[in-house]
N, C-alpha and C. Protein backbone atom coordinates (compact mmCIF):
# COMPACT_ATOMS: atom_id res chain seq x y z
N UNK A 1 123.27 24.90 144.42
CA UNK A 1 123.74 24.56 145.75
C UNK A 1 123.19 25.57 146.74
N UNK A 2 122.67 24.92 147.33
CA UNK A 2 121.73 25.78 148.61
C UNK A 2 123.11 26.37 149.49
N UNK A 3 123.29 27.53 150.02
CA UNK A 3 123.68 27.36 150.69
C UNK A 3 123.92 27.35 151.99
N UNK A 4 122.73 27.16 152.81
CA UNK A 4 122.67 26.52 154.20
C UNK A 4 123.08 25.57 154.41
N UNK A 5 122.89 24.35 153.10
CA UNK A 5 123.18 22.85 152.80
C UNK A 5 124.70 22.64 153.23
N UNK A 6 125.03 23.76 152.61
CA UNK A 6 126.80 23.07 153.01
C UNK A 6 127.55 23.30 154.07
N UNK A 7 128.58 23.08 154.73
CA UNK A 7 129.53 23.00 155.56
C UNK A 7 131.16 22.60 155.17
N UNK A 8 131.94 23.06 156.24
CA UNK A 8 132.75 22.81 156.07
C UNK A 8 134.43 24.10 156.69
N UNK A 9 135.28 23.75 157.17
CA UNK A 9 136.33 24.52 157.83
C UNK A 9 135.83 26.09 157.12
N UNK A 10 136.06 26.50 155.95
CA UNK A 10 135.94 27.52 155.01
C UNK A 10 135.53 27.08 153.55
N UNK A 11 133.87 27.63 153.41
CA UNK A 11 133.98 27.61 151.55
C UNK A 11 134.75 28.11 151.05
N UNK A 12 135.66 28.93 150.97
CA UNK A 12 136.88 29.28 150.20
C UNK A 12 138.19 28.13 150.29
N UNK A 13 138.08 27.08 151.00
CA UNK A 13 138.87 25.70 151.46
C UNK A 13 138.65 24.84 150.49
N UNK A 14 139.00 24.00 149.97
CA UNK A 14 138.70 23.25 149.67
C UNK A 14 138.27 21.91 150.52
N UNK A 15 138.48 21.49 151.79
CA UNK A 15 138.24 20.91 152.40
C UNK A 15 136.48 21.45 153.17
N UNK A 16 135.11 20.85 152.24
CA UNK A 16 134.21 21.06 152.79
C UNK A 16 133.31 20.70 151.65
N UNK A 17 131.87 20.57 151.72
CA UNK A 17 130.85 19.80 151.51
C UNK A 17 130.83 20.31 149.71
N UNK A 18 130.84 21.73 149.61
CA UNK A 18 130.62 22.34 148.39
C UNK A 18 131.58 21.30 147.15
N UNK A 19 133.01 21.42 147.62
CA UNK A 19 134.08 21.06 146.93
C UNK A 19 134.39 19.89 146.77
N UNK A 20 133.71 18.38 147.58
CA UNK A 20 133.42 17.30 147.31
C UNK A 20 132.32 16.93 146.69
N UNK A 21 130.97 18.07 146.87
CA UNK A 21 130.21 18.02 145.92
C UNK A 21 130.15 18.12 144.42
N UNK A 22 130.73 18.97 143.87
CA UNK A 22 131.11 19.40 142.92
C UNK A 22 132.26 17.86 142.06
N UNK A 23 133.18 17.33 143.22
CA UNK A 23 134.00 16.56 142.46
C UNK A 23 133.28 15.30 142.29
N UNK A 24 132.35 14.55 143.38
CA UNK A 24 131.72 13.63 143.07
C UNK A 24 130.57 13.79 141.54
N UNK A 25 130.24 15.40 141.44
CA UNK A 25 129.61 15.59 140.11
C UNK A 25 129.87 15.08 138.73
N UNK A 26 131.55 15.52 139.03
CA UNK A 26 132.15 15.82 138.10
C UNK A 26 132.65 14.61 137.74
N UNK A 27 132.70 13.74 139.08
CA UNK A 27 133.46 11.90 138.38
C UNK A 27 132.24 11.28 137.36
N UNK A 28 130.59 11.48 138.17
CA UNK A 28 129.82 10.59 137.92
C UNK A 28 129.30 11.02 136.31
N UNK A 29 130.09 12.27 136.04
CA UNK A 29 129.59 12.20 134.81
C UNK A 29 130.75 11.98 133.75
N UNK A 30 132.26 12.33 133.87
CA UNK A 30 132.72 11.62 133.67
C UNK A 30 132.70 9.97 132.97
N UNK A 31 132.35 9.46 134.46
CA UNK A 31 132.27 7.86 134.34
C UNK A 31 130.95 7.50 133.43
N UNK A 32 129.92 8.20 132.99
CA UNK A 32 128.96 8.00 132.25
C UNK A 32 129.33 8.45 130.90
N UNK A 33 130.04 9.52 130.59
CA UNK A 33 130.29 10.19 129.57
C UNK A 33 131.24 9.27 128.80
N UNK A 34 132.40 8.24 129.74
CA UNK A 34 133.01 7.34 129.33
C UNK A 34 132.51 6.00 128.52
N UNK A 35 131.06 5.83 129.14
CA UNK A 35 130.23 5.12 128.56
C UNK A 35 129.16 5.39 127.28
N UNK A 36 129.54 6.33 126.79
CA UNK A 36 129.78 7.42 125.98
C UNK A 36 127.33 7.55 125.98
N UNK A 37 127.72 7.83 127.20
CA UNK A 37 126.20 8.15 127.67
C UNK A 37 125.57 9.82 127.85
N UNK A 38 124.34 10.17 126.82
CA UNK A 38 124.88 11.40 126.83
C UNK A 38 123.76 11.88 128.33
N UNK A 39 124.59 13.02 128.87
CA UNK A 39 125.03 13.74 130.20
C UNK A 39 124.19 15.41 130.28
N UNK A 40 123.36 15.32 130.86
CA UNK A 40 123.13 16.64 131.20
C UNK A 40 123.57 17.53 132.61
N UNK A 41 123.20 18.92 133.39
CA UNK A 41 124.09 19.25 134.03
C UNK A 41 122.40 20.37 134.46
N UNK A 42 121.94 19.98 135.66
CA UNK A 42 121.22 21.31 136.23
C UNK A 42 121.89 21.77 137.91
N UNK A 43 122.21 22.83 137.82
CA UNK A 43 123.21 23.43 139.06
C UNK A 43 122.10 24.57 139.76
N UNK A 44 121.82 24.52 140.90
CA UNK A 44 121.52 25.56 141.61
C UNK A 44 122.34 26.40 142.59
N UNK A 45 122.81 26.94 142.40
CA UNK A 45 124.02 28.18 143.27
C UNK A 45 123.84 29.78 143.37
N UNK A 46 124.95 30.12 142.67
CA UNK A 46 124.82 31.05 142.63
C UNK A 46 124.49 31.78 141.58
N UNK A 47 124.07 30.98 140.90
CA UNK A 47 123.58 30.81 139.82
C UNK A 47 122.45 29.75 139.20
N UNK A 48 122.52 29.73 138.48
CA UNK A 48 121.27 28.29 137.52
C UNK A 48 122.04 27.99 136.31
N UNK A 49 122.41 26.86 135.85
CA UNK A 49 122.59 26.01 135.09
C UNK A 49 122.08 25.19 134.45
N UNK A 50 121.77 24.98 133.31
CA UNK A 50 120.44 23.67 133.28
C UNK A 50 121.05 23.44 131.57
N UNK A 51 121.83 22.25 131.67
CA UNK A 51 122.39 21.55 130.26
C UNK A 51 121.19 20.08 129.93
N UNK A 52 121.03 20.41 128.58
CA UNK A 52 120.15 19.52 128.40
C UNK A 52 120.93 18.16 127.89
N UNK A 53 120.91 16.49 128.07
CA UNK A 53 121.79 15.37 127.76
C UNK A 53 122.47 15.67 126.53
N UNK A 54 124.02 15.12 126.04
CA UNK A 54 124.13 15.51 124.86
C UNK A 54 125.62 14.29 125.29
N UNK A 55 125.94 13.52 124.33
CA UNK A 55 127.23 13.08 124.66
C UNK A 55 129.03 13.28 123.96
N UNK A 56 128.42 14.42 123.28
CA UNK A 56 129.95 14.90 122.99
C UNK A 56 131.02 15.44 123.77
N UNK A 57 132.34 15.56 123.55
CA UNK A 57 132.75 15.62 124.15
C UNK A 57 133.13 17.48 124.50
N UNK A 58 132.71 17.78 123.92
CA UNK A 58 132.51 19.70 124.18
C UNK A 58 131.20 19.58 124.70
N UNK A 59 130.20 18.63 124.85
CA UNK A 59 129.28 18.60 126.26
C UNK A 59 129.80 18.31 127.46
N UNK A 60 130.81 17.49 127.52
CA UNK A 60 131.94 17.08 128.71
C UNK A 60 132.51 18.53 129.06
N UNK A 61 133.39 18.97 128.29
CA UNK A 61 134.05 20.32 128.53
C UNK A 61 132.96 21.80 129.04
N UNK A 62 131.79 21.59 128.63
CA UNK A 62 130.86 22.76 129.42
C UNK A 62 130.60 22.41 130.30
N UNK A 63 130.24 21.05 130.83
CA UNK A 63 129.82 20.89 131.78
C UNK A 63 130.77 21.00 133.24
N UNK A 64 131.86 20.25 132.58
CA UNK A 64 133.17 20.56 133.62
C UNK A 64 133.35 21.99 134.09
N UNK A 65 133.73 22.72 133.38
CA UNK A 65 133.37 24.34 133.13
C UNK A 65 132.57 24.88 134.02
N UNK A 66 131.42 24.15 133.64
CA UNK A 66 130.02 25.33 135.31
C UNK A 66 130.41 24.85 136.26
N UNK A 67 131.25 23.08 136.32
CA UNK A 67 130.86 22.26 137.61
C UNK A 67 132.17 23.47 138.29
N UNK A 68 133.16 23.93 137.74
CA UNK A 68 134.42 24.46 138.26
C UNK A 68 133.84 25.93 138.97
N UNK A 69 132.75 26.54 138.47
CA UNK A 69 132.10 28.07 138.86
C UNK A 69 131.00 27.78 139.82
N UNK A 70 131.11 26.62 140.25
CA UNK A 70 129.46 26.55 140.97
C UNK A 70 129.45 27.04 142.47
N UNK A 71 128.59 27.64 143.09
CA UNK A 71 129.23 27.83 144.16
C UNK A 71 128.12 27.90 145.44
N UNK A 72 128.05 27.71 146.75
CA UNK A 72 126.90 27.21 147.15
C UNK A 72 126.59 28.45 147.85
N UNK A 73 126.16 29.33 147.49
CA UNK A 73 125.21 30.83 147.61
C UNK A 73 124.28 30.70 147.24
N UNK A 74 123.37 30.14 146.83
CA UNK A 74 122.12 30.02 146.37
C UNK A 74 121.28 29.99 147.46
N UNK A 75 120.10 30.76 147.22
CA UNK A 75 119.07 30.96 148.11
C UNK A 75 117.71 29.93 148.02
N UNK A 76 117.81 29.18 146.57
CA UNK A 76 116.49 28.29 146.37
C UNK A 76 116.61 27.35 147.46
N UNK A 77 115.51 26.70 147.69
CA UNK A 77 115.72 25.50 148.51
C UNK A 77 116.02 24.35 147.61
N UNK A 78 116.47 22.92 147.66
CA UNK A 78 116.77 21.92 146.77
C UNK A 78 115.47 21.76 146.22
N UNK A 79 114.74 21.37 147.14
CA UNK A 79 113.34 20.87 146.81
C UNK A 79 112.70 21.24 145.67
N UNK A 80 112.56 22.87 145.84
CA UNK A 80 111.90 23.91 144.60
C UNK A 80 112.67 23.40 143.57
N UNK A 81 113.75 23.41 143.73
CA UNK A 81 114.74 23.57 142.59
C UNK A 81 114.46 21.84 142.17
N UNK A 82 114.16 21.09 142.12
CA UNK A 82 114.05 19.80 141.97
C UNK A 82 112.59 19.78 140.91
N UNK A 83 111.65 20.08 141.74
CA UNK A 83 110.22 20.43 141.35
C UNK A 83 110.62 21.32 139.53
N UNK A 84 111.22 22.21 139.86
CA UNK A 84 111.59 23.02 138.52
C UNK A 84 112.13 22.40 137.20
N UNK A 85 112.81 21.07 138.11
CA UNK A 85 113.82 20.89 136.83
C UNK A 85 112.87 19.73 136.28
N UNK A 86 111.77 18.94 137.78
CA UNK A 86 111.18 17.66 137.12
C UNK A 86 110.30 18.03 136.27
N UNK A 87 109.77 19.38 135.66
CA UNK A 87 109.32 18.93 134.53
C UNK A 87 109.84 19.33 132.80
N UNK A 88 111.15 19.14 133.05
CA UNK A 88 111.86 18.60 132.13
C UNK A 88 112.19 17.14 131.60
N UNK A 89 111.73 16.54 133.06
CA UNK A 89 111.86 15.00 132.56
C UNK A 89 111.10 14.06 132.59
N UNK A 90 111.10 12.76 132.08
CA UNK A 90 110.14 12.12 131.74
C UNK A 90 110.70 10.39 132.26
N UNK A 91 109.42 9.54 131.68
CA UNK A 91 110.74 8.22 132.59
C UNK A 91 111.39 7.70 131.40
N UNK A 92 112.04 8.34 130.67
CA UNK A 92 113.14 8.18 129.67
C UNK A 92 114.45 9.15 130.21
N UNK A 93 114.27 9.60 131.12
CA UNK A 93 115.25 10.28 132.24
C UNK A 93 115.82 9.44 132.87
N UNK A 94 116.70 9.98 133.75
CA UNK A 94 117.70 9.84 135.28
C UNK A 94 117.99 10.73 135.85
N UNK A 95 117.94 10.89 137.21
CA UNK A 95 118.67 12.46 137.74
C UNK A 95 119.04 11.75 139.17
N UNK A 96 120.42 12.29 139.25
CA UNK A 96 121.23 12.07 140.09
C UNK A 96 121.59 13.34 141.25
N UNK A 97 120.98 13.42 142.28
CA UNK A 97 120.89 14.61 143.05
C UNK A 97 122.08 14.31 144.27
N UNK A 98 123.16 15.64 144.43
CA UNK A 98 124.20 15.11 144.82
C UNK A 98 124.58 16.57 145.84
N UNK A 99 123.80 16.20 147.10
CA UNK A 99 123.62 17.23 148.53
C UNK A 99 124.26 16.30 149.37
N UNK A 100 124.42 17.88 150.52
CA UNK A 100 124.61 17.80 151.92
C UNK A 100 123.32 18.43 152.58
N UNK A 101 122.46 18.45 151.51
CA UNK A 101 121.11 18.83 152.62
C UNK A 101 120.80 18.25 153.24
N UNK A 102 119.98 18.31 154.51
CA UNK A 102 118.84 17.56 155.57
C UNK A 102 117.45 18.29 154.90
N UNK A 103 117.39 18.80 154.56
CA UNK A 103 116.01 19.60 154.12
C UNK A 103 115.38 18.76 153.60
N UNK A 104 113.89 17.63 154.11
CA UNK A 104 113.01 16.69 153.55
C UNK A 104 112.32 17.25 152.74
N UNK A 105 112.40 18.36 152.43
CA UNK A 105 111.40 18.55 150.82
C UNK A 105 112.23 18.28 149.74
N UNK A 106 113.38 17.96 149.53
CA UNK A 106 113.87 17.20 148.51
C UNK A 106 114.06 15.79 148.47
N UNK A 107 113.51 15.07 149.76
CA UNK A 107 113.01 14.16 149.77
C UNK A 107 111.62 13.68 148.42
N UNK A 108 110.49 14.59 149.07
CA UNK A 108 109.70 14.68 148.82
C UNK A 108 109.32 14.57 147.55
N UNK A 109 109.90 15.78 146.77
CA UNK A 109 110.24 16.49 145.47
C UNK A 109 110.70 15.02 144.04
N UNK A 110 111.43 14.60 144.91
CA UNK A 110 112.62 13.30 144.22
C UNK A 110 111.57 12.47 144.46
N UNK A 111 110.88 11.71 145.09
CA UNK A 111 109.90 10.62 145.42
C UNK A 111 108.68 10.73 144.24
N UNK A 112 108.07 12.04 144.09
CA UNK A 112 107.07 12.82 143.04
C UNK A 112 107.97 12.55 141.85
N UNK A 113 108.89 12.50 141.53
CA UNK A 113 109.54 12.72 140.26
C UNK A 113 109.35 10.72 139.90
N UNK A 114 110.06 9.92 140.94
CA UNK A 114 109.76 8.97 140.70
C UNK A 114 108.90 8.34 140.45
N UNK A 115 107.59 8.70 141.08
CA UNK A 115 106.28 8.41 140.79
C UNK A 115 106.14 8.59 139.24
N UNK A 116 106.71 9.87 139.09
CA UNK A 116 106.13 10.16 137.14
C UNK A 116 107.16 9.22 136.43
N UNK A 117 107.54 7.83 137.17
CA UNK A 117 108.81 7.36 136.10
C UNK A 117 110.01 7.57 135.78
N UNK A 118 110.50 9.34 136.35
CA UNK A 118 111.94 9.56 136.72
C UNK A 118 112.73 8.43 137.34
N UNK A 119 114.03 7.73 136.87
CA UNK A 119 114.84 7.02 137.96
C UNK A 119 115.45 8.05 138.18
N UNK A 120 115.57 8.51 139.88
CA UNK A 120 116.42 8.93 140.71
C UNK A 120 117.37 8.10 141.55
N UNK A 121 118.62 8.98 142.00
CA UNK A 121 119.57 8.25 142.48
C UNK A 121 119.70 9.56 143.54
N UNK A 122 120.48 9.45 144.78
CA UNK A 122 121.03 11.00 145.39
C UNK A 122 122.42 10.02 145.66
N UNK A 123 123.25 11.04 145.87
CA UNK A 123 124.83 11.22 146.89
C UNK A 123 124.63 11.96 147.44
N UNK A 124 124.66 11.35 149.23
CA UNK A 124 124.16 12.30 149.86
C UNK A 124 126.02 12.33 150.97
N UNK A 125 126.21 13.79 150.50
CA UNK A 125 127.71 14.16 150.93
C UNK A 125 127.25 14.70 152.61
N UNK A 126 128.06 13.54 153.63
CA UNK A 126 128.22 13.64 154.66
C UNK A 126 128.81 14.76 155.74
N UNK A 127 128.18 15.85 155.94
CA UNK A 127 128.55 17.12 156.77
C UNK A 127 129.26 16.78 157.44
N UNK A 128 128.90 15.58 158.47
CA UNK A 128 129.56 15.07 160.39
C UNK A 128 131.17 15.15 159.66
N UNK A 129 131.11 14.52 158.27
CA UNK A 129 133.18 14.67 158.29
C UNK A 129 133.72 15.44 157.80
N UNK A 130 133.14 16.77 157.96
CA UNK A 130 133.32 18.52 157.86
C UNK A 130 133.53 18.82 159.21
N UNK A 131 132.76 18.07 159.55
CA UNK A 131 132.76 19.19 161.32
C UNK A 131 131.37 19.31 161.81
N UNK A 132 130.44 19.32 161.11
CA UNK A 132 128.82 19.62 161.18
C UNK A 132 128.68 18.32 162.37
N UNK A 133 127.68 18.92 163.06
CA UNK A 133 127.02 18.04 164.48
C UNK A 133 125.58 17.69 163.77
N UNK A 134 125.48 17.72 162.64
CA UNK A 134 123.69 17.65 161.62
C UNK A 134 123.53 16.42 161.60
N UNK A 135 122.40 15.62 162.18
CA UNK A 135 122.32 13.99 162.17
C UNK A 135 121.96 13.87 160.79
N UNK A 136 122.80 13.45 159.97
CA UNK A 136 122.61 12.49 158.37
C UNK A 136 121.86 11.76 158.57
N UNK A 137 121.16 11.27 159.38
CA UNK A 137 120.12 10.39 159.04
C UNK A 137 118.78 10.72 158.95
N UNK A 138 118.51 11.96 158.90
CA UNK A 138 116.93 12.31 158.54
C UNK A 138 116.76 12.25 157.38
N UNK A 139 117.85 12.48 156.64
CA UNK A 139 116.63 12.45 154.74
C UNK A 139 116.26 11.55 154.88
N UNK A 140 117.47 10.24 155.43
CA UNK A 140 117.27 8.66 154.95
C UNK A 140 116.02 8.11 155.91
N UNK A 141 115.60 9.20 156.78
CA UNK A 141 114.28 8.22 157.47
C UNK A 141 113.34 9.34 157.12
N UNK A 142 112.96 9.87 155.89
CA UNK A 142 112.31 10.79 155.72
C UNK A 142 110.86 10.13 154.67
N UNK A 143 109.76 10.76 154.44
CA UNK A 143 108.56 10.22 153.91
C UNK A 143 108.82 9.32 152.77
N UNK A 144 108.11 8.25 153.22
CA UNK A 144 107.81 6.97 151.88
C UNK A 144 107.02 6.76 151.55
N UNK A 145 106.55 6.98 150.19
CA UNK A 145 105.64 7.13 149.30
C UNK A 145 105.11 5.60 148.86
C-alpha cells in the first residue's frame, strides 16, 4: 500500500481508504477460498508480502494475518510493485489489484500483465467518500492498449 494512495479522516481510524482496502481484500478472498480456490496474497506497505496460491485453510489464516498488519507506509509506487510481482505470473494466473491510487502507471503495469495472458481485475476504492477532492476518474480514462 502506497502511501500517498490513501486517504481518509485518520489512518489510525478506521474510517479511510487503507481499512476498506484491506477488508474488501480480505472478503474477495474469503469468497474464493469458499470456492475452495486456492488464494495467494502480494501486499506492498510497510512491508512486502508475497504468498504464493495454496487453498488450505492455514493459507486462509496467514493470509488474514498480513491482511490485519498491512499498513499503507510504503514508499514503492503500485506500478513497480505490479511489474515485480508480474513476473511471477503466467496466463494460468489472476490478480486482483485493490487501490485508491490515481497513479496511471499501474494502469499501465496491469494492461502489460494482460497482454502476457494475466486476467486482471482492480477494486478501485473511492477517496471522494473519505473526504479526498482526487477526480476517480483518471485511472478509468487512462492508456488503452
Amino acid at each position: 500500500m502506497h502511501q500517498m494512495s490513501h486517504y481518509g479522516s485518520d489512518l489510525d481510524d478506521v474510517n479511510n481508504t487503507e481499512e476498506l482496502s484491506v477488508t474488501v481484500a480480505a472478503s474477495i478472498i474469503d469468497q474464493l477460498m469458499d470456492h475452495s480456490m486456492a488464494v495467494g496474497l502480494a501486499s506492498n506497505g510497510d512491508q512486502t508480502h508475497i504468498y504464493r496460491p495454496d487453498s488450505s485453510e492455514e493459507q486462509r489464516g496467514r493470509l488474514m494475518e498480513t491482511l490485519s498488519e498491512v499498513r499503507a507506509y510504503g514508499q514503492r509506487p503500485l506500478g513497480d510493485f505490479i511489474y515485480s510481482v508480474g513476473g511471477h505470473l503466467n496466463q494460468f494466473n489472476a490478480l486482483t489489484v485493490v487501490t485508491s491510487s490515481v497513479d496511471l502507471q499501474w494502469a499501465v503495469s496491469l494492461n502489460d500483465l494482460r497482454n502476457q495472458g494475466v486476467e486482471v481485475a482492480v477494486v478501485l476504492v473511492d477517496r471522494s467518500s473519505f473526504g479526498s477532492t482526487t477526480d476517480m476518474q483518471i485511472p478509468l480514462e487512462g492508456p488503452h492498449r
